[in-house]
N, C-alpha and C. Protein backbone atom coordinates (compact mmCIF):
# COMPACT_ATOMS: atom_id res chain seq x y z
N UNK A 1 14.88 -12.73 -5.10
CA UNK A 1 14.06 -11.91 -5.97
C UNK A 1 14.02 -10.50 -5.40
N UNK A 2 14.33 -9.72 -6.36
CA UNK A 2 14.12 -8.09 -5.94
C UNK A 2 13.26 -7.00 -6.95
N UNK A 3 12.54 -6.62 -6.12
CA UNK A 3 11.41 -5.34 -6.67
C UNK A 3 12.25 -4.60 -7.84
N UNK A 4 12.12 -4.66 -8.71
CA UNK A 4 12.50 -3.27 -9.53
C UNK A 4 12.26 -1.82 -8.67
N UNK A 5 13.47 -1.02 -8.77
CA UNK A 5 12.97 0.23 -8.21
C UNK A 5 11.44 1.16 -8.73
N UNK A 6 11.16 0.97 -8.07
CA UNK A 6 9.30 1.67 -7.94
C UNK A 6 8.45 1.62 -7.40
N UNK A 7 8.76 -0.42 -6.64
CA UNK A 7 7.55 -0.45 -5.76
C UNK A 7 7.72 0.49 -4.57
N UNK A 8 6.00 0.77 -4.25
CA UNK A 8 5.91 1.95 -3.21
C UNK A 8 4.73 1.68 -2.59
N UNK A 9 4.73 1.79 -1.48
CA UNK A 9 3.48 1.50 -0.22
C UNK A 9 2.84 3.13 -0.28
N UNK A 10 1.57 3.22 -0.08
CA UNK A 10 1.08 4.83 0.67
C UNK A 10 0.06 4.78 1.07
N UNK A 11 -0.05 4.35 2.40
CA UNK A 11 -1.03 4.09 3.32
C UNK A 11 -1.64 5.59 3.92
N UNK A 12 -2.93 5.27 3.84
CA UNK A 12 -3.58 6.92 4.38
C UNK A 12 -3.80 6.70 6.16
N UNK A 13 -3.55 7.81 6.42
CA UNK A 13 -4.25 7.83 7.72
C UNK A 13 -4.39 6.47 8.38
N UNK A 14 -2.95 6.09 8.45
CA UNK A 14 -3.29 4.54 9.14
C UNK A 14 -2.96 4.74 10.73
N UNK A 15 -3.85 4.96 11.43
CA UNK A 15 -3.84 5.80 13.18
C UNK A 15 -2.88 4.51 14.09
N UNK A 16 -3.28 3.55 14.20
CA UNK A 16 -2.46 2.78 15.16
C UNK A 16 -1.15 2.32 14.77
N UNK A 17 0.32 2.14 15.63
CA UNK A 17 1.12 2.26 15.53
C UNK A 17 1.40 1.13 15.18
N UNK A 18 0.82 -0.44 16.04
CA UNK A 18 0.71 -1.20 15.74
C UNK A 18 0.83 -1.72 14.12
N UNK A 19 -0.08 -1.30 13.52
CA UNK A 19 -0.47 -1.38 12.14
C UNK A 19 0.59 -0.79 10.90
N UNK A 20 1.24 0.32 11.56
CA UNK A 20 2.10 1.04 10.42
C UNK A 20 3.31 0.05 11.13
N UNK A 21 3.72 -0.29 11.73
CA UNK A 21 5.19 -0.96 12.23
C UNK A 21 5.02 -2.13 11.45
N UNK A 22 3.34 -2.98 11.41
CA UNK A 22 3.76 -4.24 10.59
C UNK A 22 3.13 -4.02 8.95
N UNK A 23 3.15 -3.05 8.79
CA UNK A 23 3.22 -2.47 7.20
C UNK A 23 4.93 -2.34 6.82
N UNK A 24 5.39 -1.61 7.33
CA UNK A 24 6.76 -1.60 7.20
C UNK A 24 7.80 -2.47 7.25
N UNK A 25 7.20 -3.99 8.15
CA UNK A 25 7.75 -5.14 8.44
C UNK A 25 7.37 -5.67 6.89
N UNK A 26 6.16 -5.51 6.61
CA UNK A 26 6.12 -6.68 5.50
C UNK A 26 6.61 -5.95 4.10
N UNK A 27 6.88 -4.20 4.19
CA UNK A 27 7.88 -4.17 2.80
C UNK A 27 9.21 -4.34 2.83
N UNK A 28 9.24 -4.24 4.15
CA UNK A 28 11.05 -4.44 4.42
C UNK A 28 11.20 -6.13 3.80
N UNK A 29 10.38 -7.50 4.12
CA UNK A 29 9.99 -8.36 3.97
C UNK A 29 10.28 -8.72 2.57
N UNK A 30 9.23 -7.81 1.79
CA UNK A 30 9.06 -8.38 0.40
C UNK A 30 9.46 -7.29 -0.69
N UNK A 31 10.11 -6.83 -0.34
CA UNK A 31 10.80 -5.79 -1.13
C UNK A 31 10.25 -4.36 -1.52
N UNK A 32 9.18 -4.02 -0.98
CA UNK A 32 8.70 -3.10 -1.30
C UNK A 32 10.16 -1.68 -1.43
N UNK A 33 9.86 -0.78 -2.10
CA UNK A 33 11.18 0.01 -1.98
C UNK A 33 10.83 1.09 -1.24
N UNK A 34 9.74 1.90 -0.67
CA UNK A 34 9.66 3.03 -0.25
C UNK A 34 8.41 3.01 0.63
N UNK A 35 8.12 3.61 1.89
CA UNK A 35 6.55 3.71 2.28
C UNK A 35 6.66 5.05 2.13
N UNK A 36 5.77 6.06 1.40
CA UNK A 36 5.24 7.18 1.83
C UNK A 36 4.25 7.27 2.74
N UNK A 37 3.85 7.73 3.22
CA UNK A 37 3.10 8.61 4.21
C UNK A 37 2.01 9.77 4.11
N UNK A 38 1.05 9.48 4.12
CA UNK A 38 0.07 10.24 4.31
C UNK A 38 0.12 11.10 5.72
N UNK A 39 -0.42 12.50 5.25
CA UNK A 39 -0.20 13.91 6.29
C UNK A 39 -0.83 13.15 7.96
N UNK A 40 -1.70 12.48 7.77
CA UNK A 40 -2.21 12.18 9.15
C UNK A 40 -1.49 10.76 9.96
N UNK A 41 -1.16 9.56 8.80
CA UNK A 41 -0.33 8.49 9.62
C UNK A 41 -0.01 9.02 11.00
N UNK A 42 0.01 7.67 11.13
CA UNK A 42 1.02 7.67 12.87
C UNK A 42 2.29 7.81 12.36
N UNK A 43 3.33 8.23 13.68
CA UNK A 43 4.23 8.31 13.38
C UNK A 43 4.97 6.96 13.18
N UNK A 44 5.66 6.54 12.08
CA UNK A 44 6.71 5.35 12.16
C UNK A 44 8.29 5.02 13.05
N UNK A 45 7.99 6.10 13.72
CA UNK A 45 9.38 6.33 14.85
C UNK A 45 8.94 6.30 15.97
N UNK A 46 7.55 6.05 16.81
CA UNK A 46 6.75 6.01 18.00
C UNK A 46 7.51 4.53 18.53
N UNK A 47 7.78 4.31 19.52
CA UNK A 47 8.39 2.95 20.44
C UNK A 47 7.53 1.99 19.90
N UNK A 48 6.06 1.74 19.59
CA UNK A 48 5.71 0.62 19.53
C UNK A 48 5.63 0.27 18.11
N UNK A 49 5.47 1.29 16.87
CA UNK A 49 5.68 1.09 15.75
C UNK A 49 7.29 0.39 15.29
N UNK A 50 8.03 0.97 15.70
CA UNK A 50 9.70 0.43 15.83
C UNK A 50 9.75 -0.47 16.64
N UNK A 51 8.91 -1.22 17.29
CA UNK A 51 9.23 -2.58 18.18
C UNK A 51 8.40 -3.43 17.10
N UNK A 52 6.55 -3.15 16.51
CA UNK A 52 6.29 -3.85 15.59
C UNK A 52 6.95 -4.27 14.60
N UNK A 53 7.68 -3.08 14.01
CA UNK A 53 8.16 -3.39 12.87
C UNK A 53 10.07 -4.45 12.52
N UNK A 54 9.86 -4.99 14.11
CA UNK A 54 11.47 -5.42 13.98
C UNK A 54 12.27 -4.55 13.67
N UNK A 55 12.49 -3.33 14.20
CA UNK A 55 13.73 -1.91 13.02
C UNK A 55 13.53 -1.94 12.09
N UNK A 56 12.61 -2.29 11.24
CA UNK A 56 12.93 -2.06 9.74
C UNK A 56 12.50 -0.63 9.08
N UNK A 57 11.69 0.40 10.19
CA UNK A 57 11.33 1.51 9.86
C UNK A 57 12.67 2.51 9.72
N UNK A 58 13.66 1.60 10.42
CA UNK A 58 14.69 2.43 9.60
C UNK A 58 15.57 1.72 8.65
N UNK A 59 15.05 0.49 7.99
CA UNK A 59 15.62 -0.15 6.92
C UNK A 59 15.67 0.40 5.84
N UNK A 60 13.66 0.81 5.52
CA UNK A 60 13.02 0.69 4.69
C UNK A 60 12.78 2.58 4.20
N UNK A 61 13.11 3.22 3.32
CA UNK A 61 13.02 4.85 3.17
C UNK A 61 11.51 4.92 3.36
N UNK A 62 11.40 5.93 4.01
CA UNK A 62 9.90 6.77 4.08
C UNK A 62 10.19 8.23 3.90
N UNK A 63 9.02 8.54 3.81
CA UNK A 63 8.83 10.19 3.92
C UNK A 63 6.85 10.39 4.15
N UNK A 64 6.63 11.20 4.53
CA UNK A 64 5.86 11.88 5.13
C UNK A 64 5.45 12.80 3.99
N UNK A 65 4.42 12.56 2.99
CA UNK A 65 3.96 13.61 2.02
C UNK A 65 2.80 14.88 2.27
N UNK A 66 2.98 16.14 2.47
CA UNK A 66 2.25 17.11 3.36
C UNK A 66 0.85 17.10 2.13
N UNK A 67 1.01 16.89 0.45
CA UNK A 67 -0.40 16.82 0.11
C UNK A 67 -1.23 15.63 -0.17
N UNK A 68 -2.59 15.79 -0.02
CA UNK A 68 -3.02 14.37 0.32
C UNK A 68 -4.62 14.64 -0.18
N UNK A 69 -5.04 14.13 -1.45
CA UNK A 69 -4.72 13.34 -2.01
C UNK A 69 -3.43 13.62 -3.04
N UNK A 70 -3.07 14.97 -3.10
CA UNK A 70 -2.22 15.40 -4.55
C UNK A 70 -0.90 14.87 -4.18
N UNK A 71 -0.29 13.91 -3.61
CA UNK A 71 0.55 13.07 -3.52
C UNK A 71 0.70 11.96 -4.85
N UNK A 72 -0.79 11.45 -4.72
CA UNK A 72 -1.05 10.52 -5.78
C UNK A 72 -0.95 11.06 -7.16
N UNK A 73 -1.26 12.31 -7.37
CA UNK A 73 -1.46 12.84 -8.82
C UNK A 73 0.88 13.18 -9.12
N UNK A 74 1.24 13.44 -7.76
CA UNK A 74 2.61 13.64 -8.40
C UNK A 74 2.85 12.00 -8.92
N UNK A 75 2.87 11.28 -8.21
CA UNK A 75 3.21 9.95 -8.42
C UNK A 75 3.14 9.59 -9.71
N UNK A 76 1.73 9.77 -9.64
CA UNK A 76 1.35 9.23 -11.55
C UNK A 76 2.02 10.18 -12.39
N UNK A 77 2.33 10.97 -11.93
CA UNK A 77 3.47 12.24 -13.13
C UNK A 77 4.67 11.37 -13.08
N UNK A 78 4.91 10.99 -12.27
CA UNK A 78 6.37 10.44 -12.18
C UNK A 78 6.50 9.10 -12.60
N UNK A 79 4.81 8.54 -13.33
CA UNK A 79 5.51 7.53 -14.04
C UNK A 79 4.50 6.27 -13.41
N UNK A 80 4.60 6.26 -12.41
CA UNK A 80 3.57 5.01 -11.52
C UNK A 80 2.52 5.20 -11.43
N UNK A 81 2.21 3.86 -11.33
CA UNK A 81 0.92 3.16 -11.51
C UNK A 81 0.21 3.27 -10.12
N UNK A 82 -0.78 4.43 -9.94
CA UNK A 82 -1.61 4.22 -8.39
C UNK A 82 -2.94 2.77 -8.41
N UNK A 83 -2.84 2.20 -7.21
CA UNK A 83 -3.63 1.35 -7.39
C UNK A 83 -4.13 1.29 -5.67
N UNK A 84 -5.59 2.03 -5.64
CA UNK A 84 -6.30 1.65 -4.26
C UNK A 84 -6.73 0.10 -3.94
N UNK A 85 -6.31 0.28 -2.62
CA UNK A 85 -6.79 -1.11 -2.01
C UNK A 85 -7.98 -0.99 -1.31
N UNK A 86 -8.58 -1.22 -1.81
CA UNK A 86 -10.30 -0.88 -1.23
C UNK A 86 -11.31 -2.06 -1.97
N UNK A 87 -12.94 -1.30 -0.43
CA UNK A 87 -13.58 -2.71 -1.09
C UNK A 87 -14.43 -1.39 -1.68
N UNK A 88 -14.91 -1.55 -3.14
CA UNK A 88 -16.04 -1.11 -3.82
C UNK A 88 -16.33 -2.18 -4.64
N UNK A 89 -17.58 -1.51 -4.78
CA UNK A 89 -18.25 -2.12 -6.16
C UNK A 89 -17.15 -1.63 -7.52
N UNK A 90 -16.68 -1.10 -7.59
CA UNK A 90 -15.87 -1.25 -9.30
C UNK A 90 -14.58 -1.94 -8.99
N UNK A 91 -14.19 -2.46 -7.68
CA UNK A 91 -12.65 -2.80 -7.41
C UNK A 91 -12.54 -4.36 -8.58
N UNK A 92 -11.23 -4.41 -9.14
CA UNK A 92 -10.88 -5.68 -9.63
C UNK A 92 -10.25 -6.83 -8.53
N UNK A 93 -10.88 -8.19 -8.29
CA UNK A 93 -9.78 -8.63 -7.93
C UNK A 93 -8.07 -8.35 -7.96
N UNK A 94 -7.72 -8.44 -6.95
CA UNK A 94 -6.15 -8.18 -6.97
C UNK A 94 -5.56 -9.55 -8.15
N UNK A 95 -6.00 -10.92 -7.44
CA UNK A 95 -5.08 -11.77 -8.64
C UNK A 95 -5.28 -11.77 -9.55
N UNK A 96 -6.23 -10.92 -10.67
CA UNK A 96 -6.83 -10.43 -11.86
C UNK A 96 -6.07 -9.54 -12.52
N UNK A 97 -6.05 -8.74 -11.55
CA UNK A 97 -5.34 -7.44 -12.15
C UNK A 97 -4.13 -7.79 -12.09
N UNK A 98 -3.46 -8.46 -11.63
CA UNK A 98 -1.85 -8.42 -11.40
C UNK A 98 -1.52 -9.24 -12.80
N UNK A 99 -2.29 -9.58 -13.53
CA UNK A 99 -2.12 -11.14 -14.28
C UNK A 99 -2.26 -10.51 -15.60
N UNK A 100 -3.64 -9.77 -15.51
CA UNK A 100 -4.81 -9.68 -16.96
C UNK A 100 -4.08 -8.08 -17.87
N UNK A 101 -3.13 -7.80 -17.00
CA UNK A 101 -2.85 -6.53 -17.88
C UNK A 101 -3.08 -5.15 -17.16
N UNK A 102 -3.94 -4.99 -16.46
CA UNK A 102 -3.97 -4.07 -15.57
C UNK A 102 -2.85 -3.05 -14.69
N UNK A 103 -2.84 -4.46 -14.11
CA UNK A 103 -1.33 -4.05 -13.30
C UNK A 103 0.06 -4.31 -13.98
N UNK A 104 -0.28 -5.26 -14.62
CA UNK A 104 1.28 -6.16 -14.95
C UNK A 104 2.22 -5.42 -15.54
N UNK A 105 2.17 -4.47 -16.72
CA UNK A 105 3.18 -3.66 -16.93
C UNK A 105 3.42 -2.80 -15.99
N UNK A 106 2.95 -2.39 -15.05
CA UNK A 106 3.67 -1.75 -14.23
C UNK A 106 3.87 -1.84 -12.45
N UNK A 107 4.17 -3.45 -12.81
CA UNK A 107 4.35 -3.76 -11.06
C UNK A 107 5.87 -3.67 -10.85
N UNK A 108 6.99 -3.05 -11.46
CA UNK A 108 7.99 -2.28 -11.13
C UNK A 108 7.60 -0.99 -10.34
N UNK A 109 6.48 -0.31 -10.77
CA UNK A 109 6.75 1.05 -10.79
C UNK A 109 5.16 1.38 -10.20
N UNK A 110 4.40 0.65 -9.28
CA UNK A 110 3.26 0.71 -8.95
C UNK A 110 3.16 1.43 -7.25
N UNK A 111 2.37 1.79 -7.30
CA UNK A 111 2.29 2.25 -5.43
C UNK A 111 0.86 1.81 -5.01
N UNK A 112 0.75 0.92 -3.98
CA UNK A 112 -0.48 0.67 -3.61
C UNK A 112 -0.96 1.41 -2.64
N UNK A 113 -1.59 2.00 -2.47
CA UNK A 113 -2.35 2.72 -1.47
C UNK A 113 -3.24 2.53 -1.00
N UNK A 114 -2.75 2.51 0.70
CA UNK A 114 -4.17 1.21 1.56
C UNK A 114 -4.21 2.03 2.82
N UNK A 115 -5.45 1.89 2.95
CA UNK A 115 -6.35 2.45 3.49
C UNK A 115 -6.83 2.73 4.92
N UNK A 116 -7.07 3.38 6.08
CA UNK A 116 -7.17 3.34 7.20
C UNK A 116 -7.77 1.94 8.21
N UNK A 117 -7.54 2.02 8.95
CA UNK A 117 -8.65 1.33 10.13
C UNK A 117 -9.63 1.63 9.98
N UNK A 118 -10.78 0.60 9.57
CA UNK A 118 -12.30 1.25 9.53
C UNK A 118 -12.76 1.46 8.70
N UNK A 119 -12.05 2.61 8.27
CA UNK A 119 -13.16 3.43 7.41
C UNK A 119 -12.33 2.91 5.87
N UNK A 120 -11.21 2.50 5.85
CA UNK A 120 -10.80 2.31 4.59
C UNK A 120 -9.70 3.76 4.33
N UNK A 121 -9.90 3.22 2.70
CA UNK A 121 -9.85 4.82 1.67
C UNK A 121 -10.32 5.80 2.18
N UNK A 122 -10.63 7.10 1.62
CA UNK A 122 -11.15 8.00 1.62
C UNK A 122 -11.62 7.93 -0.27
N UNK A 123 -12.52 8.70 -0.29
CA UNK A 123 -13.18 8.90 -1.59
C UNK A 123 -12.22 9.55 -2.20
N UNK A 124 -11.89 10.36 -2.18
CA UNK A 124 -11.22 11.31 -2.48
C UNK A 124 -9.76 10.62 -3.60
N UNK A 125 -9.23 9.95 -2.47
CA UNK A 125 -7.69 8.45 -2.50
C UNK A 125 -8.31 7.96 -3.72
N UNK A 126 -9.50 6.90 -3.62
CA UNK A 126 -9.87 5.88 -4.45
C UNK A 126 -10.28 6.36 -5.81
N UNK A 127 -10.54 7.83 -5.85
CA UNK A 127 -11.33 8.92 -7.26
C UNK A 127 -9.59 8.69 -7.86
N UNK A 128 -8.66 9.33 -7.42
CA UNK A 128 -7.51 10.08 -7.51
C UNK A 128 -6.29 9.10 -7.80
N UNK A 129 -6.68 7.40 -8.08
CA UNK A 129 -5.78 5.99 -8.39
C UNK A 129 -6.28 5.71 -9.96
N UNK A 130 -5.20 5.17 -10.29
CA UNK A 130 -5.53 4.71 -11.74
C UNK A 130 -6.61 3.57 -12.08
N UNK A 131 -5.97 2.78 -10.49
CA UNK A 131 -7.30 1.35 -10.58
C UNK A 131 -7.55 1.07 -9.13
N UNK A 132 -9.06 0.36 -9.28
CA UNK A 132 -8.89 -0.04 -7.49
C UNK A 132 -9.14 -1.49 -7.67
N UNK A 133 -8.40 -2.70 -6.55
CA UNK A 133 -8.30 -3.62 -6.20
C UNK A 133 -8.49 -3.85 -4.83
N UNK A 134 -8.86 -5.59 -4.97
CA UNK A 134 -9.10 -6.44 -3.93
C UNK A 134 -8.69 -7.29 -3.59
N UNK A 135 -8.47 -8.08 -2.30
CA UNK A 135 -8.19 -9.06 -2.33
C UNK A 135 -9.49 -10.20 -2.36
N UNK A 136 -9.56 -10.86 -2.90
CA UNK A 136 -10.93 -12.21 -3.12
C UNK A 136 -10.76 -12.67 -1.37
N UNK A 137 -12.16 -12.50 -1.02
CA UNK A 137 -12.01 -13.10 0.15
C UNK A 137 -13.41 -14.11 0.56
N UNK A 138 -13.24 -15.24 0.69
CA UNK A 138 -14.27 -16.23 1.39
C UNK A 138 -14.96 -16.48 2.30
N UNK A 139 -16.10 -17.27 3.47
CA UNK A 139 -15.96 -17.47 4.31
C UNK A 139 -16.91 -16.30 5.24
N UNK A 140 -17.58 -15.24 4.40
CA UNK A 140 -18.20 -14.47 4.64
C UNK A 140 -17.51 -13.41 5.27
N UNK A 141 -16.03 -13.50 5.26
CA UNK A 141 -15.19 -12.13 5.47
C UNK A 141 -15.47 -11.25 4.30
N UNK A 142 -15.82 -9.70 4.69
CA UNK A 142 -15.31 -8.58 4.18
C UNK A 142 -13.82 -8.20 3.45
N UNK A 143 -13.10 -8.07 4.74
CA UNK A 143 -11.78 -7.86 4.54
C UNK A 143 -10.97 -8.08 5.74
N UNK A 144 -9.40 -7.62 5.24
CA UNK A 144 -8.51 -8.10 6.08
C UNK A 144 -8.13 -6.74 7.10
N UNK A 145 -7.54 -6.90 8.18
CA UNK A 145 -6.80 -6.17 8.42
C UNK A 145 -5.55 -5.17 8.04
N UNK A 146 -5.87 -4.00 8.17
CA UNK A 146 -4.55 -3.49 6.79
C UNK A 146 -3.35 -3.75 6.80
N UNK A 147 -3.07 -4.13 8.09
CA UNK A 147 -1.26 -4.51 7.94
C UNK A 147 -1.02 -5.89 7.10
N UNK A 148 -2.06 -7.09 7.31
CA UNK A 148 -2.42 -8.08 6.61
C UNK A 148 -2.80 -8.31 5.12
N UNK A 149 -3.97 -6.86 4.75
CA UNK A 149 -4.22 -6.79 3.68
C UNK A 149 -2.84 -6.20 2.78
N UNK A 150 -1.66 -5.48 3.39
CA UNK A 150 -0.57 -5.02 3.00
C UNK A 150 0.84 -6.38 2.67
N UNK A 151 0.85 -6.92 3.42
CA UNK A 151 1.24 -8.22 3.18
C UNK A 151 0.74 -8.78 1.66
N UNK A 152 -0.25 -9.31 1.97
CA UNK A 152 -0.83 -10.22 0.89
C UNK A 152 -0.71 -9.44 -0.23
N UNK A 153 -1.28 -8.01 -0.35
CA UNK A 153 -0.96 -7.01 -1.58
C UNK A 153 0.62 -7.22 -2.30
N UNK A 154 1.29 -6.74 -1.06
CA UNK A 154 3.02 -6.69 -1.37
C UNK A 154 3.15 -7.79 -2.58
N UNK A 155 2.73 -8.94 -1.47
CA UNK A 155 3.90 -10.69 -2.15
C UNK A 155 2.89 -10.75 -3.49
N UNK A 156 1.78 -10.55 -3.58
CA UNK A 156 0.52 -10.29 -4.85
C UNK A 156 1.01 -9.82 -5.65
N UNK A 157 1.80 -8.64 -5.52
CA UNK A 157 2.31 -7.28 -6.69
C UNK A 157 3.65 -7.77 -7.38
N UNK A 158 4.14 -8.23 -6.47
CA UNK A 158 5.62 -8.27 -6.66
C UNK A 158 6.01 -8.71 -8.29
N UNK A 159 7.01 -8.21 -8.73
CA UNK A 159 7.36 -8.27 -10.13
C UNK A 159 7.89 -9.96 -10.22
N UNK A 160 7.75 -10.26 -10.98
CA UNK A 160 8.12 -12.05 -11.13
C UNK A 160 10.00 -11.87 -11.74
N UNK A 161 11.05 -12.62 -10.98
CA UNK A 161 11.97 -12.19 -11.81
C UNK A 161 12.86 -13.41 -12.54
């Protein structure tokens, strides 16, 4: 199974290297087609990000976008579907949205955008997406870890073929 060209990762300000190496592992993984980059990320070429990520940071195309949030507003010019990964009160379940219409016409051509260590989103990110989603979580967890919550998003999104 392969992504239609569109899927796209754009993680903000994700500081540990750790974390962006196994973001990049799991689109190299599941087909994601592109990670952009938010102005503050770590770098994806640092020794321990390229040891997390098995090489795939140079499998997988990136680029480094210098405006932030107006990254997202080109995107949606160009056609895709922004969708924050965040916890709010207005977020849809993720397996909702992928299903109910939300997402579904455009999980070719969607970019998820997930969120720092900590703090998440930024307001700014989550104002500036077409929709925001979640993953349903049990057990009295909050949330996941973002390289984790990036995973589960990915194989979640993925176009059925």
């Amino acid at each position: 199974m392969k992504v239609a060209t569109g899927g796209l990762a754009y993680p903000e300000q994700i500081a540990t290297p750790n974390n962006l190496g196994a973001v990049f592992r799991s689109a190299a993984a599941l087909d994601v087609d592109a990670v952009l980059l938010s102005p503050r990320c770590a770098d994806p070429l640092y020794r321990r990000s390229v040891r997390v990520s098995m090489g795939t940071v140079f499998q997988v195309p990136w680029a480094r976008l210098t405006a932030w949030p107006g990254g997202l507003v080109s995107l949606k010019d160009a056609g895709f579907t922004t969708a924050a990964l965040a916890l709010s009160e207005t977020a849809q379940d993720l397996d909702t949205a992928a299903v109910d219409g939300t997402l579904l016409p455009a999980l070719d051509r969607l970019a998820l955008v997930l969120g720092t260590e900590g703090a998440g989103l930024s307001r700014e990110a989550i104002e500036a997406c077409d929709a925001v989603v979640r993953i349903p979580m049990s057990g009295g967890v909050d949330s996941l870890n973002v390289a984790a919550a990036a995973a589960v998003a990915f194989w979640h999104t993925r176009p059925m073929r």
